[in-house]
PDB file of N, CA and C in Angstrom:
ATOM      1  N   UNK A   1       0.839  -1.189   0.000  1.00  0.00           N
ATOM      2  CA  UNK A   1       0.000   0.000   0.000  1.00  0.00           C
ATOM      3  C   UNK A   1       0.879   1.247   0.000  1.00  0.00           C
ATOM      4  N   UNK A   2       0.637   2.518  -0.342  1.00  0.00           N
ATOM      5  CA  UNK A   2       0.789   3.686  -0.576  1.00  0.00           C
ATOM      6  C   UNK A   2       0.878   4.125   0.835  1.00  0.00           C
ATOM      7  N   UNK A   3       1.407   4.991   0.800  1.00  0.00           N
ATOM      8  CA  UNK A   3       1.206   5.903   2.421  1.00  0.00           C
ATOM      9  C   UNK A   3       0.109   6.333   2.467  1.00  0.00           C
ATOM     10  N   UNK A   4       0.074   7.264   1.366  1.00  0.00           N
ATOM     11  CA  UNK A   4      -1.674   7.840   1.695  1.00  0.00           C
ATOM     12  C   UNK A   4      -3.028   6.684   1.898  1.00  0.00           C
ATOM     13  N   UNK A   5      -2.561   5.439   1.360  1.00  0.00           N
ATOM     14  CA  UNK A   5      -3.858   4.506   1.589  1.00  0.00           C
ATOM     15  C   UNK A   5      -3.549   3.786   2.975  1.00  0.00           C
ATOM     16  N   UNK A   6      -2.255   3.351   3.490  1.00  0.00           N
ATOM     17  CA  UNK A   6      -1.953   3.274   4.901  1.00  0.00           C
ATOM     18  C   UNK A   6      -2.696   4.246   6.234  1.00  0.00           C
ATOM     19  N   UNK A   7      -2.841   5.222   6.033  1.00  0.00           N
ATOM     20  CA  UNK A   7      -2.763   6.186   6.443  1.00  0.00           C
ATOM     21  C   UNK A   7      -4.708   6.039   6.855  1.00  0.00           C
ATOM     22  N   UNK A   8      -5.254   5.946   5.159  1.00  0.00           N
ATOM     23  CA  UNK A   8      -6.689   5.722   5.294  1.00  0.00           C
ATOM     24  C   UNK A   8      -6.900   4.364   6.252  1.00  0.00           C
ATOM     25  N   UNK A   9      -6.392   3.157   5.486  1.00  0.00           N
ATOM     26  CA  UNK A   9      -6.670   2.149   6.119  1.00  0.00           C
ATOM     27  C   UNK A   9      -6.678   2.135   7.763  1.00  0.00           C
ATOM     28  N   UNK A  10      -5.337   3.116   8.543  1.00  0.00           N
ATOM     29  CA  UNK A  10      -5.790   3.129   9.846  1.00  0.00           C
ATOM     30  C   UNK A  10      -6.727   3.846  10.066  1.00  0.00           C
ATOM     31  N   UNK A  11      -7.682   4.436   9.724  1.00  0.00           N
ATOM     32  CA  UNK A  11      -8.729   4.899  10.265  1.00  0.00           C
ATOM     33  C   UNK A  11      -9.696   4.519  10.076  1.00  0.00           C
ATOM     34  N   UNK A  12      -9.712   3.617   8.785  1.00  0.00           N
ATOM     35  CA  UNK A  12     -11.486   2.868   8.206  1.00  0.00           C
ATOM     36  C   UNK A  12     -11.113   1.275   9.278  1.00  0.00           C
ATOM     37  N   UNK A  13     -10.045   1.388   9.745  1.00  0.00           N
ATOM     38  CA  UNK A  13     -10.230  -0.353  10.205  1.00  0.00           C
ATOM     39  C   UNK A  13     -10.896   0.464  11.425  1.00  0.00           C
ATOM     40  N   UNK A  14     -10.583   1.665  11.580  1.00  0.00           N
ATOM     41  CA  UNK A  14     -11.170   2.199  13.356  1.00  0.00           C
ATOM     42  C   UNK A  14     -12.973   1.968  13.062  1.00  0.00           C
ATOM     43  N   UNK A  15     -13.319   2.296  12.188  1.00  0.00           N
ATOM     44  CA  UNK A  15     -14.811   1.947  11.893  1.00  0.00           C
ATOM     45  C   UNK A  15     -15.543   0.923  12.143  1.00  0.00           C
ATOM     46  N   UNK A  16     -14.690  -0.543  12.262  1.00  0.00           N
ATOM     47  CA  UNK A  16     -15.400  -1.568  12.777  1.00  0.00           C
ATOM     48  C   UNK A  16     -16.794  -1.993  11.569  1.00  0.00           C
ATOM     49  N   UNK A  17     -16.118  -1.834  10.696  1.00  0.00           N
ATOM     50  CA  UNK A  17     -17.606  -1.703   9.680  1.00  0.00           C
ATOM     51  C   UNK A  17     -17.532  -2.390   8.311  1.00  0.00           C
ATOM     52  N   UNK A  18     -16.751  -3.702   8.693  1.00  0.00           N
ATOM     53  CA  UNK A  18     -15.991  -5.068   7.659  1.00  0.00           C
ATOM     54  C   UNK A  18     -16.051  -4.241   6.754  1.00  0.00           C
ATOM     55  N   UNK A  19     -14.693  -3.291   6.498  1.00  0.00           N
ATOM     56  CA  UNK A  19     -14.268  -2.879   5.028  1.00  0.00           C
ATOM     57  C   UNK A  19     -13.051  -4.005   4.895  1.00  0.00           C
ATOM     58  N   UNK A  20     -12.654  -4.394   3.408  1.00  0.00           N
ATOM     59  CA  UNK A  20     -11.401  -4.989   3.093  1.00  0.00           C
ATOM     60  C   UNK A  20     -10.618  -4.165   2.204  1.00  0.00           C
ATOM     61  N   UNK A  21      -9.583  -3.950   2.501  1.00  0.00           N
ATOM     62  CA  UNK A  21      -8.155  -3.090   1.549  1.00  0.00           C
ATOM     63  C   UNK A  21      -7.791  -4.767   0.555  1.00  0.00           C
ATOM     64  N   UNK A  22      -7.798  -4.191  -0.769  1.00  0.00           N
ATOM     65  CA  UNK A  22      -7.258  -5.005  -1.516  1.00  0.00           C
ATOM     66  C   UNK A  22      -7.919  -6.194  -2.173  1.00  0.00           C
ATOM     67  N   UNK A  23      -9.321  -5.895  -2.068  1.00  0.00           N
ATOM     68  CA  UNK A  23     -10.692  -6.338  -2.314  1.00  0.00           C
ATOM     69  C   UNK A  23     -10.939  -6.788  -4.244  1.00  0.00           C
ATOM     70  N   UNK A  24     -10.787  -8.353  -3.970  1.00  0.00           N
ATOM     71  CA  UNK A  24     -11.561  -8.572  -5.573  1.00  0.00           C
ATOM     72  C   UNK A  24     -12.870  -8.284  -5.976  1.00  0.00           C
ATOM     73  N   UNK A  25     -13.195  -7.821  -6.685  1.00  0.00           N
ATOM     74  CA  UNK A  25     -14.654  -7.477  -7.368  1.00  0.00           C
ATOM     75  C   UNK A  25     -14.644  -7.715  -8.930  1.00  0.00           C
ATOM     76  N   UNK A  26     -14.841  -9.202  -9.328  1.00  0.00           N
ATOM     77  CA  UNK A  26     -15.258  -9.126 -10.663  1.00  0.00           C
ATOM     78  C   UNK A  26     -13.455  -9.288 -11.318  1.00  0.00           C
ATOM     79  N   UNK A  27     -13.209  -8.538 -11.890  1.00  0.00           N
ATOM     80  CA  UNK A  27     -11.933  -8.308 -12.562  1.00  0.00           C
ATOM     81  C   UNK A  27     -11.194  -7.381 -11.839  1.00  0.00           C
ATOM     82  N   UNK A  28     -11.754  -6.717 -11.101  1.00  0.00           N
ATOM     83  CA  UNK A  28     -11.028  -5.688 -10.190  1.00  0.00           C
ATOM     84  C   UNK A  28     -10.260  -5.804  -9.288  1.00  0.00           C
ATOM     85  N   UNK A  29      -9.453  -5.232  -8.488  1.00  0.00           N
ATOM     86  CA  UNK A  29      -9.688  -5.727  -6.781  1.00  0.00           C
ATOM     87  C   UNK A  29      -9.255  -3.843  -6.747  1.00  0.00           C
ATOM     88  N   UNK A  30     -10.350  -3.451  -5.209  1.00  0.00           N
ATOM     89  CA  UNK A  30     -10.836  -2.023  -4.981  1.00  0.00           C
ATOM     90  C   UNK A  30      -9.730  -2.234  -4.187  1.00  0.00           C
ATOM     91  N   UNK A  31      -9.729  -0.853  -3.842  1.00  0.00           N
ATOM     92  CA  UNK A  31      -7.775  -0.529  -2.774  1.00  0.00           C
ATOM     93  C   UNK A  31      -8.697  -0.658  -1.671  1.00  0.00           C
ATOM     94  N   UNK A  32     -10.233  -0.463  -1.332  1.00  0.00           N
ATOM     95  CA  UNK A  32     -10.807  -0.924  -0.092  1.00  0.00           C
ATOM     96  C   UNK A  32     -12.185  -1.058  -0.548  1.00  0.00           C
ATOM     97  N   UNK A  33     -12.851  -1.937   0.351  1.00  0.00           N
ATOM     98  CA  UNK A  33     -14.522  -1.870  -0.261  1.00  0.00           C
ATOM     99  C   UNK A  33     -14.855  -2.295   1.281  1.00  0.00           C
ATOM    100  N   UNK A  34     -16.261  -2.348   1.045  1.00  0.00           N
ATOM    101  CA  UNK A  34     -17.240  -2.725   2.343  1.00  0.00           C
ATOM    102  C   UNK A  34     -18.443  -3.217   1.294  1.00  0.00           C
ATOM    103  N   UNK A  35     -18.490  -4.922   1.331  1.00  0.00           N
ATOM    104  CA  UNK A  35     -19.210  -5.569   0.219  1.00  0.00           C
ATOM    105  C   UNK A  35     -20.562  -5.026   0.535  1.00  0.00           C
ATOM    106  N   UNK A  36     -20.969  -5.172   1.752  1.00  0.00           N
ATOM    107  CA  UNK A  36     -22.267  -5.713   2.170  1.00  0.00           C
ATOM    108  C   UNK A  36     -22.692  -4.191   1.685  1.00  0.00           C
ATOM    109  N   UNK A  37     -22.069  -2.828   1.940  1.00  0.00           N
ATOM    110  CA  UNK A  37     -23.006  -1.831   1.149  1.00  0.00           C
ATOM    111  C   UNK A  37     -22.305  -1.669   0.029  1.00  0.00           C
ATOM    112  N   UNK A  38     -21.960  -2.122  -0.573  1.00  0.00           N
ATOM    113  CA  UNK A  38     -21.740  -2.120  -1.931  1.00  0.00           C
ATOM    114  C   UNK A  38     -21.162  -1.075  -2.693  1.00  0.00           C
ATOM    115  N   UNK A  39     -19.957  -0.526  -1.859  1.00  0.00           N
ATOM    116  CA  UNK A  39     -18.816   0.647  -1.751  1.00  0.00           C
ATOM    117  C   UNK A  39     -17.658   0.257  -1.904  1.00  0.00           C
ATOM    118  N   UNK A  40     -17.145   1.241  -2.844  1.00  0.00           N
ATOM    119  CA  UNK A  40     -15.152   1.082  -3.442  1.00  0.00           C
ATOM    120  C   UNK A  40     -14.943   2.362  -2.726  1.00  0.00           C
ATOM    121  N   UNK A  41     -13.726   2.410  -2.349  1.00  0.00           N
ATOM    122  CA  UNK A  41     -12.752   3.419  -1.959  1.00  0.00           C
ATOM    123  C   UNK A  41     -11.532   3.011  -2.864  1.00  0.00           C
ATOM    124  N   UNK A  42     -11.568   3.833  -3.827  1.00  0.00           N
ATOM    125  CA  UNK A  42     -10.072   4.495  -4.489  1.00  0.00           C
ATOM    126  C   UNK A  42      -9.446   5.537  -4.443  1.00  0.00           C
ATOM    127  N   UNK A  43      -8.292   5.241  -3.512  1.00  0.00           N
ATOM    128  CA  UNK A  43      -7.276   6.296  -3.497  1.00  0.00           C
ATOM    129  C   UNK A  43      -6.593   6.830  -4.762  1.00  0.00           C
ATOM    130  N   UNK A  44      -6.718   7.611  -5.425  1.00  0.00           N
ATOM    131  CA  UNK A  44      -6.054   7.968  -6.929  1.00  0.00           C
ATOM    132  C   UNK A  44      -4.476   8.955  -6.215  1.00  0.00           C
ATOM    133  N   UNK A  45      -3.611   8.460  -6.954  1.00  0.00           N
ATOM    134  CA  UNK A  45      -2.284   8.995  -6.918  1.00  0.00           C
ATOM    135  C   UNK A  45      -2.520   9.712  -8.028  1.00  0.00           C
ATOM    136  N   UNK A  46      -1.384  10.721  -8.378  1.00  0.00           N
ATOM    137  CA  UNK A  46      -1.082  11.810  -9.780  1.00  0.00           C
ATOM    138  C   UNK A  46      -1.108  11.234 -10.981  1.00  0.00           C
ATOM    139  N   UNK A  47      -0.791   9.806 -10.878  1.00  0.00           N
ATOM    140  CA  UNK A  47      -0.280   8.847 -12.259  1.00  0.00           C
ATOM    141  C   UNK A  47      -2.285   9.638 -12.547  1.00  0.00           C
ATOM    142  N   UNK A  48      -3.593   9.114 -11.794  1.00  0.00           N
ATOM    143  CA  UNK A  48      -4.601   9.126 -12.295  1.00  0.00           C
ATOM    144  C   UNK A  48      -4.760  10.767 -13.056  1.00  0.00           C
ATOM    145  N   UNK A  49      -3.986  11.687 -12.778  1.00  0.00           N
ATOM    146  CA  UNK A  49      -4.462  12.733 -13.949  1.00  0.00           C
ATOM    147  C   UNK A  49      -4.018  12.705 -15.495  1.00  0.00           C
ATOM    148  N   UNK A  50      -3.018  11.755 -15.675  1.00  0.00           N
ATOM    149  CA  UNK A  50      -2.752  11.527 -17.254  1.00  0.00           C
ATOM    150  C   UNK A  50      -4.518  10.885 -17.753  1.00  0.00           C
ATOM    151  N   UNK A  51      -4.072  11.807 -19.245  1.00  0.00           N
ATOM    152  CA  UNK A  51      -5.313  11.281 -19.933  1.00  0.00           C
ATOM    153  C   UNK A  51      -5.673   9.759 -20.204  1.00  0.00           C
ATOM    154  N   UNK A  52      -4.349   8.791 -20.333  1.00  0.00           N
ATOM    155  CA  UNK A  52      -5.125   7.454 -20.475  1.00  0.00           C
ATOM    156  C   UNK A  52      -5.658   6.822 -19.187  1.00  0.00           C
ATOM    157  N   UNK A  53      -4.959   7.804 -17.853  1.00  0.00           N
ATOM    158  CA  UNK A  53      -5.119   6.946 -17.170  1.00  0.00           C
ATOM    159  C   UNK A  53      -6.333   7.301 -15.990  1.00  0.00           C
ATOM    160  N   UNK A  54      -6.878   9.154 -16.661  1.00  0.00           N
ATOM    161  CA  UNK A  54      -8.057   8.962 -16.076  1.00  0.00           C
ATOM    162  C   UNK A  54      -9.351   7.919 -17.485  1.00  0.00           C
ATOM    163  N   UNK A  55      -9.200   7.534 -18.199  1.00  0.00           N
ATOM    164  CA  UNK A  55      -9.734   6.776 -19.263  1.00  0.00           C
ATOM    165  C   UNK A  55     -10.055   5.486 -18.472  1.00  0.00           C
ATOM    166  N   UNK A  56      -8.960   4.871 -17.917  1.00  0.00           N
ATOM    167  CA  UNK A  56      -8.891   3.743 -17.137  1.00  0.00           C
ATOM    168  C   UNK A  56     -10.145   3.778 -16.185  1.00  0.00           C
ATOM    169  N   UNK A  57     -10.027   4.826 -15.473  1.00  0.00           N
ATOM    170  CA  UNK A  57     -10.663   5.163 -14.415  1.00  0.00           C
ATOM    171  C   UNK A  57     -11.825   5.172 -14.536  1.00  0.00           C
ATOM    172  N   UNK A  58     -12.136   5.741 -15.778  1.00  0.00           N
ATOM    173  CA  UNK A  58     -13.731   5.701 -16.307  1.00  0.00           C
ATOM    174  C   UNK A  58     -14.129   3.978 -16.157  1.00  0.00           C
ATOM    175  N   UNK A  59     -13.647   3.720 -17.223  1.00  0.00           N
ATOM    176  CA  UNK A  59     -13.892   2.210 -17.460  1.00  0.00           C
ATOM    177  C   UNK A  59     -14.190   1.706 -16.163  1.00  0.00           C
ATOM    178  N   UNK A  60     -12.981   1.732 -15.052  1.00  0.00           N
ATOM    179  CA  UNK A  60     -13.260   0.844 -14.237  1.00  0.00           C
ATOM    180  C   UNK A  60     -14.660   1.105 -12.963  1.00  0.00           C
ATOM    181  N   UNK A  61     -14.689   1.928 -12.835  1.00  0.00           N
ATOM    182  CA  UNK A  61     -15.767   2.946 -12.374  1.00  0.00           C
ATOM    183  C   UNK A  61     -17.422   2.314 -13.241  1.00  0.00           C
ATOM    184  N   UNK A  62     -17.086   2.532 -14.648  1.00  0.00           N
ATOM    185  CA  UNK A  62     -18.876   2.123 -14.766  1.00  0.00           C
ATOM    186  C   UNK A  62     -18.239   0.435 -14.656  1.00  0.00           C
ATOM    187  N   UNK A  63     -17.000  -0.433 -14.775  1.00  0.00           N
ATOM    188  CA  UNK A  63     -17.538  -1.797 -14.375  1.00  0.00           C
ATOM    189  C   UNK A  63     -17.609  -2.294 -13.063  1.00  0.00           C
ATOM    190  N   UNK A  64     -17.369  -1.895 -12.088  1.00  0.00           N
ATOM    191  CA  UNK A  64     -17.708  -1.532 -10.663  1.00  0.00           C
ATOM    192  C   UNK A  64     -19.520  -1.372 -10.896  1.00  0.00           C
ATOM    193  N   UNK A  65     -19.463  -0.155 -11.333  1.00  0.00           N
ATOM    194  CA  UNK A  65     -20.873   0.121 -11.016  1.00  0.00           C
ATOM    195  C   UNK A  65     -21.564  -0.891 -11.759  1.00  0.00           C
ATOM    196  N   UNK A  66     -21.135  -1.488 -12.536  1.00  0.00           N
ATOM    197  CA  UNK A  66     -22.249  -2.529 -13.526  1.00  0.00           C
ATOM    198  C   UNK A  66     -22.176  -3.509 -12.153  1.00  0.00           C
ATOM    199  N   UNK A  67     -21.495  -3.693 -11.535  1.00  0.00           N
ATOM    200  CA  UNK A  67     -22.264  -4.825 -10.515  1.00  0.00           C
ATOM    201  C   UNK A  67     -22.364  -4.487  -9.281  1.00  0.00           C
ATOM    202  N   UNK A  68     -23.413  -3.281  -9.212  1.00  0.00           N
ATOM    203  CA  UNK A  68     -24.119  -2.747  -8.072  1.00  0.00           C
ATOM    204  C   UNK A  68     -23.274  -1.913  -7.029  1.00  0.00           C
ATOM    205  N   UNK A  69     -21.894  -1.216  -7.380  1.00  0.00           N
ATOM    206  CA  UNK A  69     -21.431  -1.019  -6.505  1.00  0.00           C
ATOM    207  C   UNK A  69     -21.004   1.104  -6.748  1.00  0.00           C
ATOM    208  N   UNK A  70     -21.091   1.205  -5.503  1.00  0.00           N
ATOM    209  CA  UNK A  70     -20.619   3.000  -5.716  1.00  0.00           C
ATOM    210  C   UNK A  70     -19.185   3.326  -5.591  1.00  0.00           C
ATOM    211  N   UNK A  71     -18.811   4.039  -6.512  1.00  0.00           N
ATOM    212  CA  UNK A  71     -17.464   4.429  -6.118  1.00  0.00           C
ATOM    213  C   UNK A  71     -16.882   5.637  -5.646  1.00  0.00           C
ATOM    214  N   UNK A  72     -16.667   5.664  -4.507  1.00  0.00           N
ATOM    215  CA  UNK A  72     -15.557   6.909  -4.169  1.00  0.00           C
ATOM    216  C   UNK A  72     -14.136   7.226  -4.017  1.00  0.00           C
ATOM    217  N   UNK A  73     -14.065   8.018  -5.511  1.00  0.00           N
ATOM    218  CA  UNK A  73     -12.514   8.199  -5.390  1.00  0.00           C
ATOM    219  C   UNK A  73     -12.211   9.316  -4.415  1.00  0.00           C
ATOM    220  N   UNK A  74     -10.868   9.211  -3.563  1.00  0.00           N
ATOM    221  CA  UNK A  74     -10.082  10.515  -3.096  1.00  0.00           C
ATOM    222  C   UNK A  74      -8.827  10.373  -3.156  1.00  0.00           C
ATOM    223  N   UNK A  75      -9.096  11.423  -3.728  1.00  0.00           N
ATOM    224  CA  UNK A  75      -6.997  11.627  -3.866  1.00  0.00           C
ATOM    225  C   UNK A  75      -5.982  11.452  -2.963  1.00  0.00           C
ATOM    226  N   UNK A  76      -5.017  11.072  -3.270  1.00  0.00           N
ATOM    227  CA  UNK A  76      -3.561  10.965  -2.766  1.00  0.00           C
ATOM    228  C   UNK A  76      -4.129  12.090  -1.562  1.00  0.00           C
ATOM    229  N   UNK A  77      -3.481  13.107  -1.888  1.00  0.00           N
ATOM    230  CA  UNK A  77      -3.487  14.756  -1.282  1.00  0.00           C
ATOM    231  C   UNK A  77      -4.322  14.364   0.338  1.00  0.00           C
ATOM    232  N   UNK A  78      -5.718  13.975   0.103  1.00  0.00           N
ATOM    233  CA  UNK A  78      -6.799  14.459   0.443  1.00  0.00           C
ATOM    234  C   UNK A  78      -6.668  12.936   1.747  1.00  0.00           C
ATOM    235  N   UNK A  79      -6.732  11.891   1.468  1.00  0.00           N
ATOM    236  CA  UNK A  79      -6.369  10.592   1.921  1.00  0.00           C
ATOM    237  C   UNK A  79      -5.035  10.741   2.896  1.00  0.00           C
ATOM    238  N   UNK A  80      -4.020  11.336   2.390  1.00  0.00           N
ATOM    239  CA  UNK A  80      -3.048  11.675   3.338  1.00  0.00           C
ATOM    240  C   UNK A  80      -3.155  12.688   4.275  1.00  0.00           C
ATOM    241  N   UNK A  81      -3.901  13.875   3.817  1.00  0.00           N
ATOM    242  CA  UNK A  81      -3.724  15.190   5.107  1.00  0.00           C
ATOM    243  C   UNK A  81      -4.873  15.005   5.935  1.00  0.00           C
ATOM    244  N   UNK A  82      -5.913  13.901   5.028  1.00  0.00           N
ATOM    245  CA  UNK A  82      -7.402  14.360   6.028  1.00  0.00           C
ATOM    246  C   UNK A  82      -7.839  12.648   5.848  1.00  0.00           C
ATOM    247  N   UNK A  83      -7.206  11.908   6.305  1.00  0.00           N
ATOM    248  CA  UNK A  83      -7.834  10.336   6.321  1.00  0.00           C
ATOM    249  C   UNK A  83      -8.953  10.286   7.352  1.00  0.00           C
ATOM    250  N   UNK A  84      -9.093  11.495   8.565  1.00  0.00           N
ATOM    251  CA  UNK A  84     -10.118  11.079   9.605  1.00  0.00           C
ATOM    252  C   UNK A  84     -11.120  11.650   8.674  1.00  0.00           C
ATOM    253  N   UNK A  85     -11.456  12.671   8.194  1.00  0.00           N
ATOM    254  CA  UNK A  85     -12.572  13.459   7.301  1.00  0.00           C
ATOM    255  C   UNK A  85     -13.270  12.441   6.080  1.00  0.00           C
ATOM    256  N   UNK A  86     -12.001  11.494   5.363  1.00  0.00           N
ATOM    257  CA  UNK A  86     -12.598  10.596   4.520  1.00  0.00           C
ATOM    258  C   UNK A  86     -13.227   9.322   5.166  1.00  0.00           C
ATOM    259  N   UNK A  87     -12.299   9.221   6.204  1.00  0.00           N
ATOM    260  CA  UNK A  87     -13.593   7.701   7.292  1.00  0.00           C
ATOM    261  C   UNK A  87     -14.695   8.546   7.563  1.00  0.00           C
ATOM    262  N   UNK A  88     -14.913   9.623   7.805  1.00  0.00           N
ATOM    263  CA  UNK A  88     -16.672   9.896   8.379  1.00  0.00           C
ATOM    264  C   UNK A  88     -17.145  10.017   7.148  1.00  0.00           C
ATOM    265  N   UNK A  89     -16.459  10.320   5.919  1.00  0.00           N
ATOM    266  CA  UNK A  89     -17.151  10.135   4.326  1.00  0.00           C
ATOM    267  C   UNK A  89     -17.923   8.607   4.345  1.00  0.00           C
ATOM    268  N   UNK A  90     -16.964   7.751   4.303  1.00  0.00           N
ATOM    269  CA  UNK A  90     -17.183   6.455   4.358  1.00  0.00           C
ATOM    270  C   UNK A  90     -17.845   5.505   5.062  1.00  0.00           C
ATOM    271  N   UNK A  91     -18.178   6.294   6.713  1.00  0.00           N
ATOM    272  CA  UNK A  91     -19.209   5.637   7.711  1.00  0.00           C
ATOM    273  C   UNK A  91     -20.423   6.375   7.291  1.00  0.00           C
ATOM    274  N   UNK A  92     -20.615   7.721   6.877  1.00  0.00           N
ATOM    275  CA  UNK A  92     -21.707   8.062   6.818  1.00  0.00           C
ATOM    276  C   UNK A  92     -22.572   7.734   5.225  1.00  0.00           C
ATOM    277  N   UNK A  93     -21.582   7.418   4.274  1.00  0.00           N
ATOM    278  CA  UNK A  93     -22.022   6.277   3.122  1.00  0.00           C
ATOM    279  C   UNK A  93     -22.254   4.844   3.222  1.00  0.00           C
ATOM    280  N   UNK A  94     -21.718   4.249   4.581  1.00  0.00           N
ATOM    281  CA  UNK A  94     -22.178   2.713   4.572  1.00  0.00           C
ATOM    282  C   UNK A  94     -23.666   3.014   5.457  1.00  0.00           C
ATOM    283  N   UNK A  95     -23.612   3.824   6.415  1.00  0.00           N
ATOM    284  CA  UNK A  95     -24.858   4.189   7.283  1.00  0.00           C
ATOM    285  C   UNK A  95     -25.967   4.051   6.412  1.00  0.00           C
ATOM    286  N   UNK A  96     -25.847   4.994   4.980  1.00  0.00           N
ATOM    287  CA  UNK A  96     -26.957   5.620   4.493  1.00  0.00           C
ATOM    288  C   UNK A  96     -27.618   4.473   3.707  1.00  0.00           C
ATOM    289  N   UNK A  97     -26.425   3.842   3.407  1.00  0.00           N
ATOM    290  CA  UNK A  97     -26.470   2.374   3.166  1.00  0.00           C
ATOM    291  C   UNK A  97     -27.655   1.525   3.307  1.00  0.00           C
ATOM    292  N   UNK A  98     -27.013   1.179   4.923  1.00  0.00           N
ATOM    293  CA  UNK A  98     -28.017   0.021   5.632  1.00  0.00           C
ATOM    294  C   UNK A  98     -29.460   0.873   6.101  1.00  0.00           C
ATOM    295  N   UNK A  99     -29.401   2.254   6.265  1.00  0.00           N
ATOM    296  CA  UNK A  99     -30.882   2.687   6.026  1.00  0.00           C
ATOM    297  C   UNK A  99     -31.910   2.437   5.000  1.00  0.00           C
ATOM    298  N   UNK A 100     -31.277   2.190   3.914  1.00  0.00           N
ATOM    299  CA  UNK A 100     -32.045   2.214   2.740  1.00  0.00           C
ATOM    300  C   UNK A 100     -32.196   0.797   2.580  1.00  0.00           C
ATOM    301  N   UNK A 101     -31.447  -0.159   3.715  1.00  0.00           N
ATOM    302  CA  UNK A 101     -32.065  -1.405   3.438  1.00  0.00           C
ATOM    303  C   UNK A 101     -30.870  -2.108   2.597  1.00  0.00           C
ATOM    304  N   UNK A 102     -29.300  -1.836   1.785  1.00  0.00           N
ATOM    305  CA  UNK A 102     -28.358  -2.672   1.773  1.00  0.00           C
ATOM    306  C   UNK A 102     -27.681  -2.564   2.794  1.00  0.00           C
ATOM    307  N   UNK A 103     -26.667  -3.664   2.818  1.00  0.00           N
ATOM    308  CA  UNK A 103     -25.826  -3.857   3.923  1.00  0.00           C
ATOM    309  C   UNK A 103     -26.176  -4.188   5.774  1.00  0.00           C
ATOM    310  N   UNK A 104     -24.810  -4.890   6.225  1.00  0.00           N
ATOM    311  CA  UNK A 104     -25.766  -5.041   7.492  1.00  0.00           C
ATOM    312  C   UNK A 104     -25.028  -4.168   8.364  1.00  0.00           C
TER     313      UNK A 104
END
């Protein structure tokens, strides 16, 4: 893992809320997911602002979403200076989750 996804990972494991870092999905594997609500966390490094490689990103994004799942990217930047700000992103997206009836 990346520092900046180290960094996340200690704070989403503080969540208690079965996410997995390094998660297969399909052809994929997400840098973290939480199956049961049906959430990716991708950390994007700088490589993701080249043009092929936000292209990639597209792609992988609607094939994620083709099998029911949401994706939230955050940047390098954002993952490293503010990992507690992106776990309450991420508890308050699995929450909204199991309100609506996915996930447990």
């Amino acid at each position: 893992m990346t520092l900046p996804e180290k960094k996340l990972w200690d704070e989403l494991r503080k969540l208690d809320m079965n996410i997995r870092r390094q998660a297969p999905i399909g052809r994929y594997v997400a840098d973290f997911a939480c199956h049961a609500a049906s959430l990716v966390i991708e950390v994007d490094g700088p490589m993701h602002d080249l043009p092929d490689e936000q292209l990639r990103d597209l792609e992988r994004t609607a094939g994620l979403r083709s099998q029911g799942y949401q994706v939230m990217r955050v940047p390098n930047e954002v993952a490293l200076t503010d990992s507690y700000g992106v776990a309450e992103r991420v508890q308050a997206t699995i929450l909204e989750a199991r309100s609506r009836g996915k996930g447990r």
